[in-house]
PDB file of N, CA and C in Angstrom:
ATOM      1  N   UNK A   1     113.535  70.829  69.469  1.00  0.00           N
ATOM      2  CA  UNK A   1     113.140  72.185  69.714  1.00  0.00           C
ATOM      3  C   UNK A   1     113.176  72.492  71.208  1.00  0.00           C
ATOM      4  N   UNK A   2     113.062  71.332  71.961  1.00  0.00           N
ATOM      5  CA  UNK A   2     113.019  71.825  73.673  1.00  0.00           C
ATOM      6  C   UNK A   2     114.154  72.247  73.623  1.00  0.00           C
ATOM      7  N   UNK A   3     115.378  71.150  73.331  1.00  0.00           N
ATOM      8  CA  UNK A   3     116.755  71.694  73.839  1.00  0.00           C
ATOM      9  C   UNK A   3     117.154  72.524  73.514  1.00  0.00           C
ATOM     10  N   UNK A   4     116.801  73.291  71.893  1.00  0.00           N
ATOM     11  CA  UNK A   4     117.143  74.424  71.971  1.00  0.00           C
ATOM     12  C   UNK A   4     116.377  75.630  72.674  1.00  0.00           C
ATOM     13  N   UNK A   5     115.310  75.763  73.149  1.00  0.00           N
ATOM     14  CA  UNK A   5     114.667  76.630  74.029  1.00  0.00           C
ATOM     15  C   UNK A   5     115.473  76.801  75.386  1.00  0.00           C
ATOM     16  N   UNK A   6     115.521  75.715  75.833  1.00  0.00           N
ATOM     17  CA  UNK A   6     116.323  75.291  76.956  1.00  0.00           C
ATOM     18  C   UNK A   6     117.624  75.668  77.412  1.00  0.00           C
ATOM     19  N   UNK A   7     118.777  75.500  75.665  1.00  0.00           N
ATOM     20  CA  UNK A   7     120.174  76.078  75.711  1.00  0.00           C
ATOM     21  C   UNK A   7     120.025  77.617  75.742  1.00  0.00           C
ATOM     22  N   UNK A   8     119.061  78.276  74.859  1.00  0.00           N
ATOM     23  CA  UNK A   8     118.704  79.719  74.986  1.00  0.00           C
ATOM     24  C   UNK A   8     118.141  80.285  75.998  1.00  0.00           C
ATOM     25  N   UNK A   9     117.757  79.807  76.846  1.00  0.00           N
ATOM     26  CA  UNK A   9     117.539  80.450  78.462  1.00  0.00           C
ATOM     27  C   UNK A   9     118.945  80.512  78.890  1.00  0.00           C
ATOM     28  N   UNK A  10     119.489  79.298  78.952  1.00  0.00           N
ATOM     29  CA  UNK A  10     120.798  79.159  79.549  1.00  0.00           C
ATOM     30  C   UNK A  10     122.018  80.239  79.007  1.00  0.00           C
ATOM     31  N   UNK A  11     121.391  80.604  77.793  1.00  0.00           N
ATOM     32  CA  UNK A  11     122.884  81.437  77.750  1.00  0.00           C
ATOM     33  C   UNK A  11     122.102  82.861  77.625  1.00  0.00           C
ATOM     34  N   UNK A  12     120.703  83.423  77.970  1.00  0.00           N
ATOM     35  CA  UNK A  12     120.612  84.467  78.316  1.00  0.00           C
ATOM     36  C   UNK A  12     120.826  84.112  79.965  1.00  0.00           C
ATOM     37  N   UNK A  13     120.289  83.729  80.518  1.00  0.00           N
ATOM     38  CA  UNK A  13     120.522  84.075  81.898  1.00  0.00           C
ATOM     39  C   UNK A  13     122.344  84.250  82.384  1.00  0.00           C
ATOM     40  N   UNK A  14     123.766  83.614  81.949  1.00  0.00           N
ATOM     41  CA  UNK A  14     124.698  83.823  81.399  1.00  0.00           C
ATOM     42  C   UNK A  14     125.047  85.246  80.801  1.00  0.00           C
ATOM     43  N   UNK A  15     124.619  85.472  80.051  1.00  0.00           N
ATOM     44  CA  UNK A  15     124.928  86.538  79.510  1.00  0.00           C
ATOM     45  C   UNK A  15     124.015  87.675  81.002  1.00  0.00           C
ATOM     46  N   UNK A  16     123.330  87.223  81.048  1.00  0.00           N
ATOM     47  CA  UNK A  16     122.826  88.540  82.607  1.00  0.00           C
ATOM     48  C   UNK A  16     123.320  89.030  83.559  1.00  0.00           C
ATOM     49  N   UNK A  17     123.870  87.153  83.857  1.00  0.00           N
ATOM     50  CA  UNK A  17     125.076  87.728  84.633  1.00  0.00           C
ATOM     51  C   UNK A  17     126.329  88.207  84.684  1.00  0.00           C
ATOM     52  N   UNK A  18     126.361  87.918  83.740  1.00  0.00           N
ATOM     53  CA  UNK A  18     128.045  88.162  83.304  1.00  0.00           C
ATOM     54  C   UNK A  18     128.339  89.359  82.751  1.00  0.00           C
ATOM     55  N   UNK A  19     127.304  89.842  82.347  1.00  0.00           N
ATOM     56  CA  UNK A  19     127.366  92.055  81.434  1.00  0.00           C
ATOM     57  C   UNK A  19     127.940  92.368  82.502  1.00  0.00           C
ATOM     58  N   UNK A  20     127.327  92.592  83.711  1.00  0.00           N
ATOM     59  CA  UNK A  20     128.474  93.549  85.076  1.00  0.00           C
ATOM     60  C   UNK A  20     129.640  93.481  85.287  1.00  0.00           C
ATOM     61  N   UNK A  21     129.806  92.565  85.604  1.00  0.00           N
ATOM     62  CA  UNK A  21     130.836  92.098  85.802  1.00  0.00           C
ATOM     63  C   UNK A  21     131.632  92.263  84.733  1.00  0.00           C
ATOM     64  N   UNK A  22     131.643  92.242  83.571  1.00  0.00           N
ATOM     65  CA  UNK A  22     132.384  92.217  82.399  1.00  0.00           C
ATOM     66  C   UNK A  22     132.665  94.094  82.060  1.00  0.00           C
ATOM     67  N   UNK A  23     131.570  94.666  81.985  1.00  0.00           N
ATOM     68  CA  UNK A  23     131.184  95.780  81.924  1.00  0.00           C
ATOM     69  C   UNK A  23     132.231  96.909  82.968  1.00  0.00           C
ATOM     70  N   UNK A  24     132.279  96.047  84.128  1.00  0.00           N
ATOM     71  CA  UNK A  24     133.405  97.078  85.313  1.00  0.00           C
ATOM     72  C   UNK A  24     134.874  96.796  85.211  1.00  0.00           C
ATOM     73  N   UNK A  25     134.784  95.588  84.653  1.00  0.00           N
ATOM     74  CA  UNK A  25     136.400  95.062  84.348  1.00  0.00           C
ATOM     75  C   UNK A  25     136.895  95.837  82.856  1.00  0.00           C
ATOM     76  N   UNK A  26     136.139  96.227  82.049  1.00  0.00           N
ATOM     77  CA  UNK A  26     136.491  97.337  80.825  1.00  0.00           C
ATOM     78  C   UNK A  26     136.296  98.535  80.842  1.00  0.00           C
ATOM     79  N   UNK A  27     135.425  99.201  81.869  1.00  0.00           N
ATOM     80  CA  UNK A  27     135.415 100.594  81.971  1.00  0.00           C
ATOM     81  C   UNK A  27     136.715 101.363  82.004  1.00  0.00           C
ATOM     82  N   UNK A  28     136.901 102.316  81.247  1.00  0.00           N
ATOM     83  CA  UNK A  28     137.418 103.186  80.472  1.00  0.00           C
ATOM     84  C   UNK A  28     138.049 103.713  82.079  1.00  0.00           C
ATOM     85  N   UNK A  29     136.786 104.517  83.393  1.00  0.00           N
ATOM     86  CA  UNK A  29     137.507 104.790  84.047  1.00  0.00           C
ATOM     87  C   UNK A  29     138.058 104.019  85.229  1.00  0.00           C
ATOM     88  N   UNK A  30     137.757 102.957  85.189  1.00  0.00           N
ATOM     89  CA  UNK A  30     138.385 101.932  86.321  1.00  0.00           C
ATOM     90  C   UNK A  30     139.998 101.596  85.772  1.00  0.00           C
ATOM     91  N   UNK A  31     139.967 101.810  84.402  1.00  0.00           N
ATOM     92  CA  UNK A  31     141.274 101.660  84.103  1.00  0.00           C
ATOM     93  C   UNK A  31     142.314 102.778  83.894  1.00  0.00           C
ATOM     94  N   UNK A  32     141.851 104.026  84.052  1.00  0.00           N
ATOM     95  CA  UNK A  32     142.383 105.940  84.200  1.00  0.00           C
ATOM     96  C   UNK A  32     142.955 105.847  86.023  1.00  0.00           C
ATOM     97  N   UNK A  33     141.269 105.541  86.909  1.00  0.00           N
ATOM     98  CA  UNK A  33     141.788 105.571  88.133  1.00  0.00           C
ATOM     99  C   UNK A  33     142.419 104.714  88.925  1.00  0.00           C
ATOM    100  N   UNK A  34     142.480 103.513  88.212  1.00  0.00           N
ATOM    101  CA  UNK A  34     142.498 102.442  89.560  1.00  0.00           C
ATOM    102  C   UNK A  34     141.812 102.273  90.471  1.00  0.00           C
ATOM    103  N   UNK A  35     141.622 101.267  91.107  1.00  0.00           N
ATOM    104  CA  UNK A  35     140.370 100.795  91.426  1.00  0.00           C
ATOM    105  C   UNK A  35     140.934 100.920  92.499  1.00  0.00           C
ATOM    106  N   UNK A  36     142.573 100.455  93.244  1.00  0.00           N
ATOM    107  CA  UNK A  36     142.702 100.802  94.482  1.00  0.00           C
ATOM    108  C   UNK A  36     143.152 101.815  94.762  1.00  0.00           C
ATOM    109  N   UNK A  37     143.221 103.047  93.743  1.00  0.00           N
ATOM    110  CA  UNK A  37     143.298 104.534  94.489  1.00  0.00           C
ATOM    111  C   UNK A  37     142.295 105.223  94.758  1.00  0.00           C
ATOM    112  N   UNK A  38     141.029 104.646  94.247  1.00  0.00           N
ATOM    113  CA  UNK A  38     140.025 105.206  95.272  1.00  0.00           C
ATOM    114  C   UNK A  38     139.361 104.623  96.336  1.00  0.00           C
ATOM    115  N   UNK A  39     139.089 105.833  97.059  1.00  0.00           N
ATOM    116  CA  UNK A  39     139.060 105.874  98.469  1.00  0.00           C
ATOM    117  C   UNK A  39     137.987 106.381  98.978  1.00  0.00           C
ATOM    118  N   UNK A  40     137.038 105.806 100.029  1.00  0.00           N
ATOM    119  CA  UNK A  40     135.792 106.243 100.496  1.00  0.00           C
ATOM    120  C   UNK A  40     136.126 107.690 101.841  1.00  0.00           C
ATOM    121  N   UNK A  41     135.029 108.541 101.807  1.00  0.00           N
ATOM    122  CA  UNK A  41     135.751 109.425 102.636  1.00  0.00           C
ATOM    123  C   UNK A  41     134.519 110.055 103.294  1.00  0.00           C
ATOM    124  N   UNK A  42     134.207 109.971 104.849  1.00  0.00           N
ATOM    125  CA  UNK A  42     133.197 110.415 105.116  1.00  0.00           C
ATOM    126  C   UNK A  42     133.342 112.057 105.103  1.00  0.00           C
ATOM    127  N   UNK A  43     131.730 112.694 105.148  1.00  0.00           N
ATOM    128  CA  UNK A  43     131.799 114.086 105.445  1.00  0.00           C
ATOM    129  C   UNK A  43     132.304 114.345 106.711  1.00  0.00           C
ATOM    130  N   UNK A  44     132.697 115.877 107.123  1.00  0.00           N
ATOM    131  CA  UNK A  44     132.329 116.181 108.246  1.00  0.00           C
ATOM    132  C   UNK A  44     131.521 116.663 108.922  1.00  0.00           C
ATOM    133  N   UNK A  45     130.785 116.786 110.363  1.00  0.00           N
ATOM    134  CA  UNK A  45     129.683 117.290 110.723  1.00  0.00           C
ATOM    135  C   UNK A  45     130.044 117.706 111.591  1.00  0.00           C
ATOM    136  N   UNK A  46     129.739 118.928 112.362  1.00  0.00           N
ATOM    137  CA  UNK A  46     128.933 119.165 113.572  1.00  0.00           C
ATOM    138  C   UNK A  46     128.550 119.295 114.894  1.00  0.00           C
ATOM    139  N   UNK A  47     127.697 118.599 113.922  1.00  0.00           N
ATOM    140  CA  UNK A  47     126.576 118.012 115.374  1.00  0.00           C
ATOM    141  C   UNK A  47     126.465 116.454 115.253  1.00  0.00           C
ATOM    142  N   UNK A  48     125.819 115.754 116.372  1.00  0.00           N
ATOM    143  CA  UNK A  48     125.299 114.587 116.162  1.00  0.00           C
ATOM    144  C   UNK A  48     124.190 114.573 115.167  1.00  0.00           C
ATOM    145  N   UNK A  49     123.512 112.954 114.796  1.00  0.00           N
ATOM    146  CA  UNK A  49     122.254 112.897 114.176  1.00  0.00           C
ATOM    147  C   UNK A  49     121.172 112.662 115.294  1.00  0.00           C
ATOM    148  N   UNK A  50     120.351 113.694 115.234  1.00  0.00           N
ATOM    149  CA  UNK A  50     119.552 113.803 116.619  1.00  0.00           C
ATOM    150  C   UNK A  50     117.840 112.386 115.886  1.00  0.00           C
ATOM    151  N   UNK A  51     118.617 111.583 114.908  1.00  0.00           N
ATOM    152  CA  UNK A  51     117.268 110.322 114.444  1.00  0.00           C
ATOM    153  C   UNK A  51     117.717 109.383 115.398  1.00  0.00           C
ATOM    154  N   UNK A  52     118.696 109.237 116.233  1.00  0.00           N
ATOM    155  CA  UNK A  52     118.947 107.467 116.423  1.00  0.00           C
ATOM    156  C   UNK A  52     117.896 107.728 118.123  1.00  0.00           C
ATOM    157  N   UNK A  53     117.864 107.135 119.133  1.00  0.00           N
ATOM    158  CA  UNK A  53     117.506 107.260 120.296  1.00  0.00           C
ATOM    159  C   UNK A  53     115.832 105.872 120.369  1.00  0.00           C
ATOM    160  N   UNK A  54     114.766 106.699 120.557  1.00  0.00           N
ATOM    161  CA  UNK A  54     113.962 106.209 120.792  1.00  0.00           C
ATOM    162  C   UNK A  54     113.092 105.258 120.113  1.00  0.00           C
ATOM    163  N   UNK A  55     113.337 105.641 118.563  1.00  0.00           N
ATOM    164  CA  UNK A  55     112.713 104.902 117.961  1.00  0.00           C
ATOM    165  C   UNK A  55     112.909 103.461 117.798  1.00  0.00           C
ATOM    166  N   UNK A  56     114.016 102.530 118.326  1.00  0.00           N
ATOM    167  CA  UNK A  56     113.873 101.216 118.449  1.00  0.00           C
ATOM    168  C   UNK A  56     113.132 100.714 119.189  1.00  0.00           C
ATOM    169  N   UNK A  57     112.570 101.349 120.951  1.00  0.00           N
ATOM    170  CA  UNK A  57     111.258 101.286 120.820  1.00  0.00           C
ATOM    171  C   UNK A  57     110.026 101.363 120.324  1.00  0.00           C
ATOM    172  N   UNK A  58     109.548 102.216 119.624  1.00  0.00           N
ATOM    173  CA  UNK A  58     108.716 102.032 118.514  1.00  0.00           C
ATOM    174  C   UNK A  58     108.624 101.146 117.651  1.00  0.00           C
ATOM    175  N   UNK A  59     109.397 100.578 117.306  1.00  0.00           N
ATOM    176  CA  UNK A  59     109.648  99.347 116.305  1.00  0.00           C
ATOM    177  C   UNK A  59     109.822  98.445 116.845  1.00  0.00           C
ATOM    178  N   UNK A  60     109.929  97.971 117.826  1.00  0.00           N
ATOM    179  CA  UNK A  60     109.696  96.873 119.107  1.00  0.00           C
ATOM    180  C   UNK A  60     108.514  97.013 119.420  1.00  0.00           C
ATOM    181  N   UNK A  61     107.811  97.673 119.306  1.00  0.00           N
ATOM    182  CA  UNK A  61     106.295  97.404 119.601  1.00  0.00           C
ATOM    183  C   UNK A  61     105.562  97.042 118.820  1.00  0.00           C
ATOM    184  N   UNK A  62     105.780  97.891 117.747  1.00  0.00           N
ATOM    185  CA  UNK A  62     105.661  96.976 116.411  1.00  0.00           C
ATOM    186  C   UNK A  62     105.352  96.442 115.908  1.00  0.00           C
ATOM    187  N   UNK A  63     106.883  95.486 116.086  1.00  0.00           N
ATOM    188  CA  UNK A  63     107.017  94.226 115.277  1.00  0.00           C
ATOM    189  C   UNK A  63     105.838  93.072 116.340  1.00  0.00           C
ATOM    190  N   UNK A  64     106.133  93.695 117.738  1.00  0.00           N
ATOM    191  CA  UNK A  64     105.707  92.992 118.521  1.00  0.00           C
ATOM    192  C   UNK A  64     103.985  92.633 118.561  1.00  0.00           C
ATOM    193  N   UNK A  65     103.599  93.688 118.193  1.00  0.00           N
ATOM    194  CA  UNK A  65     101.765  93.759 117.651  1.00  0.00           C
ATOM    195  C   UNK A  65     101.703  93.230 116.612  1.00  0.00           C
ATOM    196  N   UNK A  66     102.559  93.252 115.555  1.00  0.00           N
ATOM    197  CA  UNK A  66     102.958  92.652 113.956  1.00  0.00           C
ATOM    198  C   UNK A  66     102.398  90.574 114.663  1.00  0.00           C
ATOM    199  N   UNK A  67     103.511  90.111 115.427  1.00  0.00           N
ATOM    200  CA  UNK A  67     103.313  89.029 115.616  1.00  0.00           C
ATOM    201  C   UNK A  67     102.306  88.588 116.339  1.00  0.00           C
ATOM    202  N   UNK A  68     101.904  89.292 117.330  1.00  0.00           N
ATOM    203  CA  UNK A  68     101.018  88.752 118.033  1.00  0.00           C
ATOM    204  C   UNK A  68      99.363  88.506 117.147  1.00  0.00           C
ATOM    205  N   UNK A  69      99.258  89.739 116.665  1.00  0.00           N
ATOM    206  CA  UNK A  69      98.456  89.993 115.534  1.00  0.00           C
ATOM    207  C   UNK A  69      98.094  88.554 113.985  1.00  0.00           C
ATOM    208  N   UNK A  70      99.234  88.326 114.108  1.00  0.00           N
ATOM    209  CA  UNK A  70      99.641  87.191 113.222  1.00  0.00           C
ATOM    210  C   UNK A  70      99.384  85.693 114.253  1.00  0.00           C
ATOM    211  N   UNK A  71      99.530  85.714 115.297  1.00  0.00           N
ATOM    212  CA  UNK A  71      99.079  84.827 115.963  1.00  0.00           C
ATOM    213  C   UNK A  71      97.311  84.436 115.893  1.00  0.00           C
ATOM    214  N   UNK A  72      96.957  85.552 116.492  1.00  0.00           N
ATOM    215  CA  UNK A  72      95.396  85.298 116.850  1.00  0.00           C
ATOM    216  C   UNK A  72      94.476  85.237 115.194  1.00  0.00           C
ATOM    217  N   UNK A  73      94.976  85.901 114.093  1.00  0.00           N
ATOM    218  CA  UNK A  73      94.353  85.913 113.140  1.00  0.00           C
ATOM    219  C   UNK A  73      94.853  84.086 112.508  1.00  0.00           C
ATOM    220  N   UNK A  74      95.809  83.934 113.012  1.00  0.00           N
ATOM    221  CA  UNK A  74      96.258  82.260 112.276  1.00  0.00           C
ATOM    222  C   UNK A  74      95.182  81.131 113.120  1.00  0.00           C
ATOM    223  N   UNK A  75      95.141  81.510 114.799  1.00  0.00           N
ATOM    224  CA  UNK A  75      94.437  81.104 115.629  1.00  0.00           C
ATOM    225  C   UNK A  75      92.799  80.470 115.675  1.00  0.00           C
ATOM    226  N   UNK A  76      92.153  82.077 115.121  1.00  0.00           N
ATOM    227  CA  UNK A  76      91.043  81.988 115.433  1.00  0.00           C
ATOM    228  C   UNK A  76      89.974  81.592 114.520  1.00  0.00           C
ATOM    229  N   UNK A  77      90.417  80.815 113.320  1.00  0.00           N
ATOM    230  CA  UNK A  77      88.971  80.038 112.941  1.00  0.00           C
ATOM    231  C   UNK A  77      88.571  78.379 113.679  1.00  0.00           C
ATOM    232  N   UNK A  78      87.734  79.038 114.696  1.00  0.00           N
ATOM    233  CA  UNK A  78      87.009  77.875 115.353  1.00  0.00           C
ATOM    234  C   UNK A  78      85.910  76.612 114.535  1.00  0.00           C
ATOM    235  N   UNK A  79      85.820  77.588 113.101  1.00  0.00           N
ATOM    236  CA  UNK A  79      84.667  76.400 112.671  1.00  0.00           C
ATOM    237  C   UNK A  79      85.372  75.196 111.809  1.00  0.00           C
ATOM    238  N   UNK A  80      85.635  73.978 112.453  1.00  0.00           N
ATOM    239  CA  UNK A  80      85.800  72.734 111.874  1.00  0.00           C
ATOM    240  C   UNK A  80      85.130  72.126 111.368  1.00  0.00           C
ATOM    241  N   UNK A  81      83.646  72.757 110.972  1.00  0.00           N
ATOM    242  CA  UNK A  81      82.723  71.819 110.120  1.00  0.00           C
ATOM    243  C   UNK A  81      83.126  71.469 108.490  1.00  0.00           C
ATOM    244  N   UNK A  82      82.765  70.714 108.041  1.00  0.00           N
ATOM    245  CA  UNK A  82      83.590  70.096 106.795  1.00  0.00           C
ATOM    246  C   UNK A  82      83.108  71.290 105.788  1.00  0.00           C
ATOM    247  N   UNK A  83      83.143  71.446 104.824  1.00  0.00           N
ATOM    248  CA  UNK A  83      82.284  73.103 103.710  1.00  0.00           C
ATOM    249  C   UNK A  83      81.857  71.718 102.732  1.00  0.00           C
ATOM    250  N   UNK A  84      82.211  70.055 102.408  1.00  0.00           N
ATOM    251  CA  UNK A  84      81.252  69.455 101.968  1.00  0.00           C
ATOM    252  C   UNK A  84      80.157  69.217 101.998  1.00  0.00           C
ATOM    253  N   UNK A  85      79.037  68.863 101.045  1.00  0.00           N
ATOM    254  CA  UNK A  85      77.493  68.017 102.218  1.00  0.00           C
ATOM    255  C   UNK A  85      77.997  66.348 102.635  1.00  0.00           C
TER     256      UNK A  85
END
């Protein structure tokens, strides 16, 4: 009874992986369009994206309080007394 528990994991996890993959290789339209006639195509814009600039500072500070933070809390239990009697 183990081994068969055992072979039946093995061929669901198998079968989990393998639906996608199987699943894109039979689609109806991967086989209408071809897979290498399509083509990624950005929009056009504008303007710039006025998000990029400063905020990698912000997130450098951060991460940087993130660790230090993680330091002193790993740091600071001073009591080495045993919690046995």
């Amino acid at each position: 009874m183990r081994f068969g528990k055992i072979s039946l994991a093995a061929i669901a996890a198998a079968s989990l992986v393998s639906a996608p993959v199987m699943a894109e290789s039979l689609s109806p339209a991967a086989k209408a369009v071809g897979a290498s006639k399509v083509k990624r195509v950005g929009a056009n814009t504008k303007e710039e994206s006025k998000l990029g600039g400063g905020s990698g500072v912000i997130v450098a500070v951060l991460a940087a309080a993130a660790v230090i933070g993680g330091i002193v809390i790993a740091s600071g239990n001073d009591d080495n007394s045993p919690t046995s009697p």
